[in-house]
Protein backbone atom coordinates (compact mmCIF):
# COMPACT_ATOMS: atom_id res chain seq x y z
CA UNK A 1 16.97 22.06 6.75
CA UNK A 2 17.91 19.28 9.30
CA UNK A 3 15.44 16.79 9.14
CA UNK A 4 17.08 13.25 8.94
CA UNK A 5 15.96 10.57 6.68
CA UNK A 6 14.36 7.37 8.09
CA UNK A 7 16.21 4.52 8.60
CA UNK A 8 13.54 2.33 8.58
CA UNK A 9 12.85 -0.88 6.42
CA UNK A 10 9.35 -1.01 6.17
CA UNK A 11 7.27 -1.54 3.30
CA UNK A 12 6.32 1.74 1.90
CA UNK A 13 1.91 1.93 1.73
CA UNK A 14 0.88 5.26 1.44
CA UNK A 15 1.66 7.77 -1.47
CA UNK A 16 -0.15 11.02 -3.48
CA UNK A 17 -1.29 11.87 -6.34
CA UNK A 18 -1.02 15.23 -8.09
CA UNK A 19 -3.83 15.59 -10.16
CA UNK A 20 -4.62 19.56 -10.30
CA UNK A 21 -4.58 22.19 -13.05
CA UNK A 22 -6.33 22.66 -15.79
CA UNK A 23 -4.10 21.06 -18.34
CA UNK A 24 -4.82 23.79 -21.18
CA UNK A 25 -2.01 21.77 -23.70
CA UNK A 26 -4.19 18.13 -23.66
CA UNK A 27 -7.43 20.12 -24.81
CA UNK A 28 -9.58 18.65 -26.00
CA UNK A 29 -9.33 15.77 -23.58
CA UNK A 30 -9.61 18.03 -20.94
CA UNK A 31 -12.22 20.24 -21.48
CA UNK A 32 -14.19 18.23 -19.82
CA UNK A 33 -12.27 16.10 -17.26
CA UNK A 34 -8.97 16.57 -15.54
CA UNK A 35 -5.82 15.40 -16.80
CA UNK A 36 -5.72 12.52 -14.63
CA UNK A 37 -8.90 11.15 -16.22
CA UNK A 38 -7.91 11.37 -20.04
CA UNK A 39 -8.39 7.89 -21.18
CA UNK A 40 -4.91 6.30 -23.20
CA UNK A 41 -5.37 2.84 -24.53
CA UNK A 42 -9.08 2.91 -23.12
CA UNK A 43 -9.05 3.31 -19.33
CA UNK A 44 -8.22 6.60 -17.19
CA UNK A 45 -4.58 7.37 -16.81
CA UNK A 46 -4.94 7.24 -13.20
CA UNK A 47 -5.96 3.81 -13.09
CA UNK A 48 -3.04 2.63 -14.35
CA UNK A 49 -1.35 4.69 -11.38
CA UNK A 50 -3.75 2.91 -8.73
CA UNK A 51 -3.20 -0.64 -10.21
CA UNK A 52 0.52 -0.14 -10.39
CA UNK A 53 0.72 1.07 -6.89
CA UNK A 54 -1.51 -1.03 -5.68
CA UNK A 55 0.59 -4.01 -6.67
CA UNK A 56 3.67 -3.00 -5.27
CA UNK A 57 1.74 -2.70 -1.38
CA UNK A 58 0.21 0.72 -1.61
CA UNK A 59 -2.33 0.54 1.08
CA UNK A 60 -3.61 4.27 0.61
CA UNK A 61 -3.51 6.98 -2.04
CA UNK A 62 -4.17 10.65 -1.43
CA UNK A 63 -4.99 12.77 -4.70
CA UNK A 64 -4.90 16.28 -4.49
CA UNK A 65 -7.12 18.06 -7.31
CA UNK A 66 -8.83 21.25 -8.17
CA UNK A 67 -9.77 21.56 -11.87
CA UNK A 68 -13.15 18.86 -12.64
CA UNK A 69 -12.99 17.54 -9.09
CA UNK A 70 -16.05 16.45 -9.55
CA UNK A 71 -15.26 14.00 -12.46
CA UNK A 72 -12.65 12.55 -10.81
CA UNK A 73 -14.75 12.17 -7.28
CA UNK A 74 -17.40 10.39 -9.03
CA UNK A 75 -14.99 7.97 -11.15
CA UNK A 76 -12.99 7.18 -7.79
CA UNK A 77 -15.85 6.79 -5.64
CA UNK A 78 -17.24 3.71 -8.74
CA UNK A 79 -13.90 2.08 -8.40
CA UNK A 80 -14.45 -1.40 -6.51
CA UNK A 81 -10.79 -2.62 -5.71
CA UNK A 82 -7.33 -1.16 -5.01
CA UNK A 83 -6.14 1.30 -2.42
CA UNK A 84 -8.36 3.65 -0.30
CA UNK A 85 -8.41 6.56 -1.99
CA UNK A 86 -8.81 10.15 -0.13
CA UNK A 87 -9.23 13.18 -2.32
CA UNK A 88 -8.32 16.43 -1.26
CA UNK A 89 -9.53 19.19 -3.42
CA UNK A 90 -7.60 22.85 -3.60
CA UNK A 91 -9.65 25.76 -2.86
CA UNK A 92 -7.27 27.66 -4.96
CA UNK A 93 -4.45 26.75 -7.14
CA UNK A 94 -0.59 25.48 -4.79
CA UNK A 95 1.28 24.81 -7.74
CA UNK A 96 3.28 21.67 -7.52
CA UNK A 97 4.64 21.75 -4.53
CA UNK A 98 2.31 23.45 -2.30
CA UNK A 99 -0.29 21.12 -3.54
CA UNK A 100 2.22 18.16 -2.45
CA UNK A 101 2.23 19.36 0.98
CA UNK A 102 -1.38 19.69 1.10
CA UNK A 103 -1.78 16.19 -0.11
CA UNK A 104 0.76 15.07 2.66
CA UNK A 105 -1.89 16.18 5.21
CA UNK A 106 -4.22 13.66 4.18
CA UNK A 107 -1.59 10.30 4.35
CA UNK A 108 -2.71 8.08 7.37
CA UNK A 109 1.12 7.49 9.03
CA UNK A 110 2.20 11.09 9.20
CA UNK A 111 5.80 9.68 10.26
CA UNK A 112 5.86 7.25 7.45
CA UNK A 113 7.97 7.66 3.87
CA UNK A 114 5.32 7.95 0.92
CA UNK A 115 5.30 7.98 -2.85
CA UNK A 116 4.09 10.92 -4.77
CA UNK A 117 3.57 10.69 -8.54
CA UNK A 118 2.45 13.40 -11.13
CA UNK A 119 -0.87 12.89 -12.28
CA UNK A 120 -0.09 13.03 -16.00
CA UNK A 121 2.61 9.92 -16.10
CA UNK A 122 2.25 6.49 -16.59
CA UNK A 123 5.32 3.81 -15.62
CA UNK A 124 6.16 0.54 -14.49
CA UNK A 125 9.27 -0.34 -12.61
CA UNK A 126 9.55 -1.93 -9.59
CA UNK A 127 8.69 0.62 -6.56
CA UNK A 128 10.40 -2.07 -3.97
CA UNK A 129 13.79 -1.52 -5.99
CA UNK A 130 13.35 1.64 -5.61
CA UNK A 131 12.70 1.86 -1.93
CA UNK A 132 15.37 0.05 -1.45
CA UNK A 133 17.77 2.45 -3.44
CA UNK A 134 16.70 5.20 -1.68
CA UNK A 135 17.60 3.51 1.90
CA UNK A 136 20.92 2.40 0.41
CA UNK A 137 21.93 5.98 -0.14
CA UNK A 138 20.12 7.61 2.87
CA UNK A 139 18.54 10.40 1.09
CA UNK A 140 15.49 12.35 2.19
CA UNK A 141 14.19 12.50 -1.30
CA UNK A 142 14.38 10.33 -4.24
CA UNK A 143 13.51 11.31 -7.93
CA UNK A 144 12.97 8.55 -10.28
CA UNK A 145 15.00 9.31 -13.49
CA UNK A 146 13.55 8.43 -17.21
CA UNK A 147 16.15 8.63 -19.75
CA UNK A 148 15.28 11.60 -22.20
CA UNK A 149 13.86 10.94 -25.88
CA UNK A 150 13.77 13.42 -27.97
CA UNK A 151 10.55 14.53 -30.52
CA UNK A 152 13.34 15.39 -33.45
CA UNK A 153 14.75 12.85 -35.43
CA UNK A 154 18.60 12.65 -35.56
CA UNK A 155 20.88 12.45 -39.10
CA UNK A 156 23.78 10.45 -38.69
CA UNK A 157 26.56 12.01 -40.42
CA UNK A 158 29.89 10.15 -40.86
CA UNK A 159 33.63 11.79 -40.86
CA UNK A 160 32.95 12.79 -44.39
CA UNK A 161 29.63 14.76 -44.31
CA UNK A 162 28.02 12.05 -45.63
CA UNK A 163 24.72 11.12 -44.51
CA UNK A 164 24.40 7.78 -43.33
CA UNK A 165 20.45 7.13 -42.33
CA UNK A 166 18.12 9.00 -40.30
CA UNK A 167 16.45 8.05 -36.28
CA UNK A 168 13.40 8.91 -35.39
CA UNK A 169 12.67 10.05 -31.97
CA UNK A 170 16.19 8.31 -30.31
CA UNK A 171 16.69 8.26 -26.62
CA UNK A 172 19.31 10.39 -25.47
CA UNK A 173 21.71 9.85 -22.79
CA UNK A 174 20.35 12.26 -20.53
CA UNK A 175 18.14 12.17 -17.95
CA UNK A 176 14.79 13.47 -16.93
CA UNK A 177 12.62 14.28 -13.69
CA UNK A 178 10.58 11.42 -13.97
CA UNK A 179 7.47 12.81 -11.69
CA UNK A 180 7.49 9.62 -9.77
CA UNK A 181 9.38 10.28 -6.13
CA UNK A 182 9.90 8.60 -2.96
CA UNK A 183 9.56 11.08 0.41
CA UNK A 184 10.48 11.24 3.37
CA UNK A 185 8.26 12.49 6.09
CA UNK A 186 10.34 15.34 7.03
CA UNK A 187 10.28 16.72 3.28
CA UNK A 188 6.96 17.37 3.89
CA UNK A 189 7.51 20.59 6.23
CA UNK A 190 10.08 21.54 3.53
CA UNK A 191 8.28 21.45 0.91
CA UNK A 192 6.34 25.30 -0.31
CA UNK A 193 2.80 25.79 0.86
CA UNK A 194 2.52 27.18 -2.61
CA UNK A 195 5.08 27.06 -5.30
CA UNK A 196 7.19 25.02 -7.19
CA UNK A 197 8.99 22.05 -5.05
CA UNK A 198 11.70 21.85 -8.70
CA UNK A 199 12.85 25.80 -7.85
CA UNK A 200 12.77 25.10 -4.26
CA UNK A 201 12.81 22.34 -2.03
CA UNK A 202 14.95 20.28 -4.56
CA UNK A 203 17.49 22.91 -5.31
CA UNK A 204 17.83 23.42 -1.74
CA UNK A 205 18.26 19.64 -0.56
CA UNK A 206 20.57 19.47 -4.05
CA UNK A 207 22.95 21.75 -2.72
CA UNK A 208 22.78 19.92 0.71
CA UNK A 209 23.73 16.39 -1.13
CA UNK A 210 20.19 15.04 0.30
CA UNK A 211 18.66 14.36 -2.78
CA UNK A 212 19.15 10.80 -4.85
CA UNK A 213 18.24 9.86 -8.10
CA UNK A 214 16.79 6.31 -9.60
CA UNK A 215 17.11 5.92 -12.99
CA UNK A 216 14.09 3.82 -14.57
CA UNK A 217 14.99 0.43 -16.88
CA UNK A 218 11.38 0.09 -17.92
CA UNK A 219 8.48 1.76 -19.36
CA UNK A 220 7.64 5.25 -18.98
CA UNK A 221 5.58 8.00 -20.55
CA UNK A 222 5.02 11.57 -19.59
CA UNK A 223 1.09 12.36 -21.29
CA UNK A 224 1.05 16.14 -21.45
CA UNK A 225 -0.39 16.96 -25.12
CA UNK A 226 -2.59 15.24 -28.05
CA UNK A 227 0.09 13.47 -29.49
CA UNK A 228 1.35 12.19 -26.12
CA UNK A 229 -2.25 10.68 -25.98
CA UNK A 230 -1.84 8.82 -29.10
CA UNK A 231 1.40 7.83 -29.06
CA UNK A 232 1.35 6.40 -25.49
CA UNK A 233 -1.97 5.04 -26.39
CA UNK A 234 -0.06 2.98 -29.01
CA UNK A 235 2.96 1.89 -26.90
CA UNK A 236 0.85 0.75 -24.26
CA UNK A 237 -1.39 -1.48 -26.96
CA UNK A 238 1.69 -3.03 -28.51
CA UNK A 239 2.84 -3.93 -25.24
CA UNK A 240 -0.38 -5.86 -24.26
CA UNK A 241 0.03 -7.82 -27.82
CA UNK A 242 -2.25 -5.83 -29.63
CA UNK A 243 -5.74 -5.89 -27.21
C-alpha cells in the first residue's frame, strides 16, 4: 500500500452511504423497507444523515443499496432539498467494503477525500472538526470513535462486598467503530471489491500506522434492532424538548 494522503485543505463535499443488506435483526421494520428507511422519532433514519451532512457542506451523496432499492429510490427521488443524491444499487451482495468501493465509483471528484457513513447510524458532531483532525495527523483513513455503552447494568460494590447502588446502561471507557469515516481517495483502490473493509483494509493500514481515530463528544446511536428503534427514538425526542 503506498498511496499518500492528501494534503489538501479543502472543504470536504462528497461522501457515501451504505445502505445494503437485508437487516434480518430490525424485522419488523424491515420487512418492508431497508434499514436506512426505518423511521426513529418519525422521519427516515437517512434523513437525518442527509440533513446532517448537508449542513456541514456536503454537496453530493452516493448511497449504495441492494435490499428494497426500490423504497429507498422512490423516497429519495420525493426529497426537495439537500445534497444530490446518486444511488447505486448492487447486483449482488459486496459486503461492507466491496460495496464502499462500489459507491466510490459514483462520487463526482474522483481525486477528492469523501465521507462514508453506515446506513444504520445516526450522529451529530461537527464533520469540519473532524476534517481537520484527520489533516492534522496525515492519515489516509479516519474512523470516528463513539465511546462504548453497555446494554447490562453495572453493581457497584465497595471494598467490603457491599453493594452500593446499581447503573443502568453506563458508558464505558472504551471505544467503538463509530461507522462514520473520513477517506482518502487512494483508500478507495485499497479497499475489497467484496468483503469486509474491518478484516482488511483497516487491519492492513493499522499495521502501517495510516489509520487515525476521532473520538465523538456528542450524540450518537448505532440503530441495529427493535429496541435500538425505540430507545433512539426516545433520545432523539428528549433532545428536541419533547416534539
Amino acid at each position: 500500500m503506498t498511496a499518500a494522503p492528501s494534503s489538501s485543505a479543502s472543504p470536504v463535499t462528497q461522501a457515501l452511504i451504505l445502505a445494503g443488506g437485508q437487516a434480518t435483526r430490525l424485522r419488523p421494520y424491515t420487512d418492508t423497507r431497508p434499514k436506512a428507511m426505518v423511521e426513529v422519532a418519525g422521519r427516515p433514519i437517512i434523513d437525518y444523515q442527509l440533513e446532517w451532512l448537508a449542513g456541514h457542506g456536503v454537496e453530493q451523496v452516493v448511497v449504495s443499496c441492494g435490499y428494497k432499492a426500490e423504497v429507498l429510490r422512490e423516497h429519495l427521488a420525493a426529497r426537495g432539498d439537500g445534497p444530490e443524491v446518486t444511488l447505486l444499487v448492487e447486483d449482488e451482495p459486496l459486503g461492507r467494503g466491496g460495496a464502499l468501493r462500489y459507491a466510490a465509483t459514483g462520487l463526482r471528484d474522483q481525486d477528492a477525500a469523501y465521507f462514508a457513513l453506515n446506513g444504520d447510524v445516526l450522529t451529530w458532531f461537527p464533520l469540519d472538526e473532524l476534517a481537520a483532525h484527520h489533516r492534522a495527523k496525515d492519515g489516509l483513513a479516519t474512523l470516528a470513535l463513539a465511546q462504548f455503552r453497555t446494554t447490562w447494568g453495572i453493581v457497584d460494590v465497595d471494598d467490603q462486598d457491599r453493594i452500593e447502588g446499581f447503573t443502568q446502561s453506563p458508558l464505558l471507557p472504551v471505544w467503538i467503530n463509530a461507522g462514520v469515516y473520513l477517506f482518502e481517495p487512494g483508500i478507495t483502490p485499497l479497499l475489497p471489491e467484496k468483503g469486509d473493509h474491518e478484516s482488511s483494509t483497516f487491519p492492513e493500514l493499522a499495521a502501517e500506522g495510516r489509520l487515525t481515530a476521532y473520538r465523538i463528544d456528542g450524540f450518537w446511536r448505532g440503530v441495529d434492532t427493535a429496541k435500538d428503534v425505540k430507545e433512539a427514538g426516545e433520545e432523539i425526542t428528549a433532545m428536541r424538548g419533547g416534539e
